[in-house]
Protein backbone atom coordinates (compact mmCIF):
# COMPACT_ATOMS: atom_id res chain seq x y z
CA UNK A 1 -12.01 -5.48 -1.73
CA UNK A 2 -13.67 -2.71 -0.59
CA UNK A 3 -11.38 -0.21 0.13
CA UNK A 4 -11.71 3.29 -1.09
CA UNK A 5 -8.69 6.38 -1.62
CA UNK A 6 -9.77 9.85 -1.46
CA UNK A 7 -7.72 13.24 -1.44
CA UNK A 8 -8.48 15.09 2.01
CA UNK A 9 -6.52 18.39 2.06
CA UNK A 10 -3.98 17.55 -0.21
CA UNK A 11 -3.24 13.88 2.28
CA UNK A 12 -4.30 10.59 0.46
CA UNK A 13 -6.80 8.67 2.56
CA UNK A 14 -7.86 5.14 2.80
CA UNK A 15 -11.26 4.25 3.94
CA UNK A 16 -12.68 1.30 4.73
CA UNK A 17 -15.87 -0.42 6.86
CA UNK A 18 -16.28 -3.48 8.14
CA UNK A 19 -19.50 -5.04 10.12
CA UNK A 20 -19.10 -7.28 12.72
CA UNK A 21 -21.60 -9.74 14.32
CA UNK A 22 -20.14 -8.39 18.27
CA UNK A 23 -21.34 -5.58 20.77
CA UNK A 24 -18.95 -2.50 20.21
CA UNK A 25 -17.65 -3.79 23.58
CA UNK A 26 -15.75 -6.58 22.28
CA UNK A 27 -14.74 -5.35 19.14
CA UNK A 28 -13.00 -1.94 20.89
CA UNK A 29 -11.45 -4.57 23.27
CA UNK A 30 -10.03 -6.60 19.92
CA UNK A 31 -9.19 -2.96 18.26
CA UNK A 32 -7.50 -1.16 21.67
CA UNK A 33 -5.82 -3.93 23.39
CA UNK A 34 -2.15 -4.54 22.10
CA UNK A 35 -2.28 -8.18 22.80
CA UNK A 36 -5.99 -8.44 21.24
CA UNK A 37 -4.04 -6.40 18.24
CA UNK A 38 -1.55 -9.10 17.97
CA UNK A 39 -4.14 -11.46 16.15
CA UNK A 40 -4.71 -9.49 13.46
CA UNK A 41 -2.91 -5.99 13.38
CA UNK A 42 0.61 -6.45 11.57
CA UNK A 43 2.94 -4.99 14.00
CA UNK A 44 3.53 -5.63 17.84
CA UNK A 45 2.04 -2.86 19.61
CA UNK A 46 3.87 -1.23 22.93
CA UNK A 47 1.17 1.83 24.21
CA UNK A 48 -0.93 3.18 27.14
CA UNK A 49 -4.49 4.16 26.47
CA UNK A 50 -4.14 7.79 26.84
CA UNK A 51 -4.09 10.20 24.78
CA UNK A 52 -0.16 11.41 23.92
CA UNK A 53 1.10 8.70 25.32
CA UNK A 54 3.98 6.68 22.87
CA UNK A 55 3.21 3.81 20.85
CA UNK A 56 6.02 1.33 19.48
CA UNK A 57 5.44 -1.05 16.37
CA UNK A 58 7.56 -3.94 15.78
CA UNK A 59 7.67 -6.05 12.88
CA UNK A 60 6.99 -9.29 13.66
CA UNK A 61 10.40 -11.49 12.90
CA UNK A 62 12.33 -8.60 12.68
CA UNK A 63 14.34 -6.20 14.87
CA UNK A 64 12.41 -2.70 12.90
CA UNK A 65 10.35 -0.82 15.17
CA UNK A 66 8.35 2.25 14.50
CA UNK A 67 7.11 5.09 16.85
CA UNK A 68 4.06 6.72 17.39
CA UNK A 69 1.25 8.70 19.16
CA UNK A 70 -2.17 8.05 20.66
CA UNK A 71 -4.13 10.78 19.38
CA UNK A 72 -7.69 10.49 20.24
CA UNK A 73 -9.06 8.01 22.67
CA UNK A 74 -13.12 8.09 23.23
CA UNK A 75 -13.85 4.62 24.74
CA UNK A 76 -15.69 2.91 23.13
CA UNK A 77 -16.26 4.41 19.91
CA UNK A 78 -12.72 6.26 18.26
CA UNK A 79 -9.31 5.24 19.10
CA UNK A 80 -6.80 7.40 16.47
CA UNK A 81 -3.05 6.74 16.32
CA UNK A 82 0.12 7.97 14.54
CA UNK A 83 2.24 4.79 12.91
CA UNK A 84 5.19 6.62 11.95
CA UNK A 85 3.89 9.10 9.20
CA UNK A 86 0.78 7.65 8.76
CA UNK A 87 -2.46 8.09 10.60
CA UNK A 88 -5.06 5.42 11.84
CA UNK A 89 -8.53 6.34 13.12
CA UNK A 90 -10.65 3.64 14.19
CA UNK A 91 -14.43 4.51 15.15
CA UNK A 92 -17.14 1.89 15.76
CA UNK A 93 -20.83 3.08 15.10
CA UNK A 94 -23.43 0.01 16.70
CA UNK A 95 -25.59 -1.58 14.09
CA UNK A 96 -27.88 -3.87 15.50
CA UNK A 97 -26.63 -6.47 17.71
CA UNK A 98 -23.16 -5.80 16.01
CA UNK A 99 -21.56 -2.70 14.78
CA UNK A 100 -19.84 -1.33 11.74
CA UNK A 101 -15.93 -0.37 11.84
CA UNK A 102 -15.14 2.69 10.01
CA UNK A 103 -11.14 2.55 9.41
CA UNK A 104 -9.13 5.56 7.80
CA UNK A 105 -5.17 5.53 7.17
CA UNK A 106 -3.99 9.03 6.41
CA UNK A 107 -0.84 7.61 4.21
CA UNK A 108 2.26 10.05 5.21
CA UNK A 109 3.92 8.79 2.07
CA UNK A 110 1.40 9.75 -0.23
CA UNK A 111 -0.78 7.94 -3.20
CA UNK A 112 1.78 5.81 -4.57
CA UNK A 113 1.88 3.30 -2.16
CA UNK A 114 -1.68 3.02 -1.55
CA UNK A 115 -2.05 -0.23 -3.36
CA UNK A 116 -0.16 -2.19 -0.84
CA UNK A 117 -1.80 -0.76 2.24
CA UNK A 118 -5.34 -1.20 0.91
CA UNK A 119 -4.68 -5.33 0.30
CA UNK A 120 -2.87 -5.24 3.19
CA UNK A 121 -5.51 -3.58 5.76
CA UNK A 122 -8.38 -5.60 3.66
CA UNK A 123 -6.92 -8.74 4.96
CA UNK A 124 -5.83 -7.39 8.48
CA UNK A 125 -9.38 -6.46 8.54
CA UNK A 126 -10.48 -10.15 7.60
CA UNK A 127 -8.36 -11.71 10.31
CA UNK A 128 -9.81 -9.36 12.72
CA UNK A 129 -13.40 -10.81 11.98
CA UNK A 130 -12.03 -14.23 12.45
CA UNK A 131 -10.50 -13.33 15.34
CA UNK A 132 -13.65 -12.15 16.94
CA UNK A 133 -15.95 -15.31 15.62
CA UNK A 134 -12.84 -17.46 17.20
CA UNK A 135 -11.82 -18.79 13.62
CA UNK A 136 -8.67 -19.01 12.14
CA UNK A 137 -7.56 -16.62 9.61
CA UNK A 138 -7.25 -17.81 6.00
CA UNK A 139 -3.59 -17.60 4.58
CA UNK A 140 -3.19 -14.22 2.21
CA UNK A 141 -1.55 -15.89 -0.73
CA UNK A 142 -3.25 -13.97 -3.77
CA UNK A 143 -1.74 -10.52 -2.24
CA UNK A 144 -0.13 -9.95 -5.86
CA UNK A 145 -3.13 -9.84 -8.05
CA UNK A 146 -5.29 -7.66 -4.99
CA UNK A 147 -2.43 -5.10 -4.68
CA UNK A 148 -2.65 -5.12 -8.66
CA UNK A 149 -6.96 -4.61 -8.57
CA UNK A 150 -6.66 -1.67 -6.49
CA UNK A 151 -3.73 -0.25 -8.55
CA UNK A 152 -6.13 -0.34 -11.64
CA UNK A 153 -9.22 0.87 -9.03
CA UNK A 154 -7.39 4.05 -7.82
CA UNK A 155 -5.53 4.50 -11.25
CA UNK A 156 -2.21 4.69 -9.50
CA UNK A 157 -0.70 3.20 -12.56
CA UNK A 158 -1.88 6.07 -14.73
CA UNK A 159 0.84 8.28 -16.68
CA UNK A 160 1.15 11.92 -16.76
CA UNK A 161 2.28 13.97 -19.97
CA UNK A 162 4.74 16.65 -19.48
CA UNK A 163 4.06 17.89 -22.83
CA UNK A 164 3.08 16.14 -25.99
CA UNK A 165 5.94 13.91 -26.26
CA UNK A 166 7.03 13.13 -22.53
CA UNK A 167 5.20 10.29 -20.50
CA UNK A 168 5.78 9.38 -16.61
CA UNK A 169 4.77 6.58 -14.60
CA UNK A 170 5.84 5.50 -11.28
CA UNK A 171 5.39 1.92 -10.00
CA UNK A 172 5.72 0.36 -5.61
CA UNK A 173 7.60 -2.15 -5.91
CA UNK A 174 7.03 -2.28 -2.23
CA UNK A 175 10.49 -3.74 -0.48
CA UNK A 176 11.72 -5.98 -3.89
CA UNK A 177 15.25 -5.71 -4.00
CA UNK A 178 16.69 -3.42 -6.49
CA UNK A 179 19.06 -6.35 -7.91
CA UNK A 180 16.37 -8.61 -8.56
CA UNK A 181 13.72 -6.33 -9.65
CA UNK A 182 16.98 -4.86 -11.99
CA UNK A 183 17.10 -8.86 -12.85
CA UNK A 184 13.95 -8.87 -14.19
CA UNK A 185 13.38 -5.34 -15.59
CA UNK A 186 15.90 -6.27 -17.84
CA UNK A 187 15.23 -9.35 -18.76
CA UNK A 188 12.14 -8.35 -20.43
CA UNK A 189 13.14 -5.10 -22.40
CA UNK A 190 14.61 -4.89 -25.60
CA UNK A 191 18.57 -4.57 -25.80
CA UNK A 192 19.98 -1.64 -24.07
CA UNK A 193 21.82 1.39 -25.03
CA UNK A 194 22.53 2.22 -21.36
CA UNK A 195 22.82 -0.06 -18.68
CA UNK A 196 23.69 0.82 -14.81
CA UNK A 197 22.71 -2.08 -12.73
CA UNK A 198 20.98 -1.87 -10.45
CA UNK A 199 19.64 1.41 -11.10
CA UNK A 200 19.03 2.55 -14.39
CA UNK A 201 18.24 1.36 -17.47
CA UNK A 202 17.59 2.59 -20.98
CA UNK A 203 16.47 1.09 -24.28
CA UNK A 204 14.21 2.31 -27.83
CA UNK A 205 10.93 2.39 -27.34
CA UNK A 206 9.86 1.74 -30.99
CA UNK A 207 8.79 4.46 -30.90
CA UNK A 208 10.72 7.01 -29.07
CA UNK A 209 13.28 5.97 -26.55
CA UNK A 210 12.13 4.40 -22.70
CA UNK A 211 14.21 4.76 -19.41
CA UNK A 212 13.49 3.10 -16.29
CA UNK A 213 15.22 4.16 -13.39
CA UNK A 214 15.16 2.28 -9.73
CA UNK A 215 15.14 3.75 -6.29
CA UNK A 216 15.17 2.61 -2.69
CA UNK A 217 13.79 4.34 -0.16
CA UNK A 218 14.39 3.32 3.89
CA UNK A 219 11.25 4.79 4.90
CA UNK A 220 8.89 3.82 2.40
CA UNK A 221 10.11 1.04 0.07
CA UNK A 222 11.52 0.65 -3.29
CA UNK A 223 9.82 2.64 -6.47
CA UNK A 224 10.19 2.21 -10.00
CA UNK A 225 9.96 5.34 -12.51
CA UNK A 226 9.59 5.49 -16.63
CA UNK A 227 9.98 8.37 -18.74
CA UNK A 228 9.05 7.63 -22.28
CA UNK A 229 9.92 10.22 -24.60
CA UNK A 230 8.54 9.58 -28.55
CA UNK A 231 6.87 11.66 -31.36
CA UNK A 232 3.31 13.16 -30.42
CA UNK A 233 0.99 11.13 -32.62
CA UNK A 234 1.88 8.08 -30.70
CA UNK A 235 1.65 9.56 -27.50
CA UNK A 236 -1.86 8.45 -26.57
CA UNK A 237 -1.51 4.96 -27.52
CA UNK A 238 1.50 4.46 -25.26
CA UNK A 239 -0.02 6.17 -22.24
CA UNK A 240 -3.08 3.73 -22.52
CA UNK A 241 -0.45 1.19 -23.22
CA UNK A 242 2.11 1.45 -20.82
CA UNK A 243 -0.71 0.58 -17.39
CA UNK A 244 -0.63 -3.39 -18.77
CA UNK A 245 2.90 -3.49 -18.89
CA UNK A 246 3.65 -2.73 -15.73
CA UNK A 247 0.76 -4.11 -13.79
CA UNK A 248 2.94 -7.81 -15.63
CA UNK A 249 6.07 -6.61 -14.84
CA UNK A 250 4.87 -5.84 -11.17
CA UNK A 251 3.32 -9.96 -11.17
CA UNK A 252 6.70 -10.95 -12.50
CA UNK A 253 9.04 -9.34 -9.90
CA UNK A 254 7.37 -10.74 -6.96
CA UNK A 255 6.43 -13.79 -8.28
CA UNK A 256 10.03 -14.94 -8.95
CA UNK A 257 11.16 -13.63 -5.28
């Protein structure tokens, strides 16, 4: 896990680096080359290598496609790329007789979902070094508990305080669907005093009073957010609280999927 998020003119940013025991050569090959790409990148790649030309992405297994732009091309050190609202840059710097990968995502949809895209490029990254030693990639089955480190790393699970006596949090729940994420929001909270399944829900807080409240969104995936409103003096302890509970309720959704 070595991923890092940064704030770069008001645009979250993931950075990352990666050495490699191969000449620049054959890593921009494995980096450039759409059907290189295929072994490690996680969507089909459609492009030219020149600069403004299109780019499609295709899920693999599915019939969603993305657009984009090549954006910088300097063979063979950058190759930069729009992926729908995000941006990739790619730059290889020699190191020996290998080189070092320096890998940025400019995340269009801001901090929240930075979690996800940092476990997911760490591994994409990982099968990209097998690829290039000729090894097979090892399966990403802990996904759940990375995604959850780097949610703790970049405190993306922190509250804010609207004044003394109103918290917020916001939680990815990545693509869970709302009725089973509803499913098993609710099946851990206290009775309810308002209940609109799949959306909203709304119970004491002891102290205060909690509501959670779901949303999907088609471009970038489904998002939980709790307001927690309760008297001032235990304000504190429930915003230190309230990063545990949700990092378990986060395990809990996707591990019953």
């Amino acid at each position: 896990m070595d991923a890092r998020l940064e704030t770069v003119g008001g645009n979250a940013v993931l950075r990352l680096e990666r050495r490699f025991r191969h000449p620049v050569e054959k890593v921009w090959r494995a980096i450039t080359d759409p059907a290189e790409m295929a072994h490690w990148f996680p969507a089909a790649v459609e492009t030219e290598l020149t600069v403004g030309a299109p780019m499609t992405f295709t899920v693999p297994g599915t019939d969603r496609f993305r657009d984009g732009e090549v954006l910088e091309l300097d063979p063979p050190k950058v190759y930069a790329f729009r992926w729908h609202h995000d941006v990739l840059r790619l730059e290889l710097v020699p190191d020996g007789d290998g080189c070092v990968l320096h890998f940025t995502q400019t995340i269009g949809g801001g901090r929240l979902t930075a979690g996800r895209n940092a476990a997911g490029w760490d591994y994409c990254l990982t099968a990209l070094d097998a690829q290039l030693d000729g090894r097979e990639a090892e399966p990403f089955t802990d996904w759940t508990s990375v995604i959850t480190s780097y949610l703790d790393r970049f405190g993306l699970l922190a509250g804010t305080r609207t004044d003394t006596t109103e918290l917020h949090f916001a939680l990815d729940l990545i693509w869970a669907p709302l009725d089973h994420a509803w499913q098993v929001l609710a099946a851990r909270q206290p009775k309810a005093t308002k209940a609109e399944p799949p959306r909203l829900l709304e119970h004491d807080g002891n102290p205060g009073h909690v509501r959670w409240e779901l949303f999907a969104d088609p471009e970038l995936g489904h998002r939980l957010e709790l307001t927690h409103v309760l008297p001032a003096e235990h304000a504190d302890a429930a915003l230190a609280a309230w990063p545990e509970r949700l990092k378990e309720l986060f395990a809990a959704v996707h591990a019953t999927r």
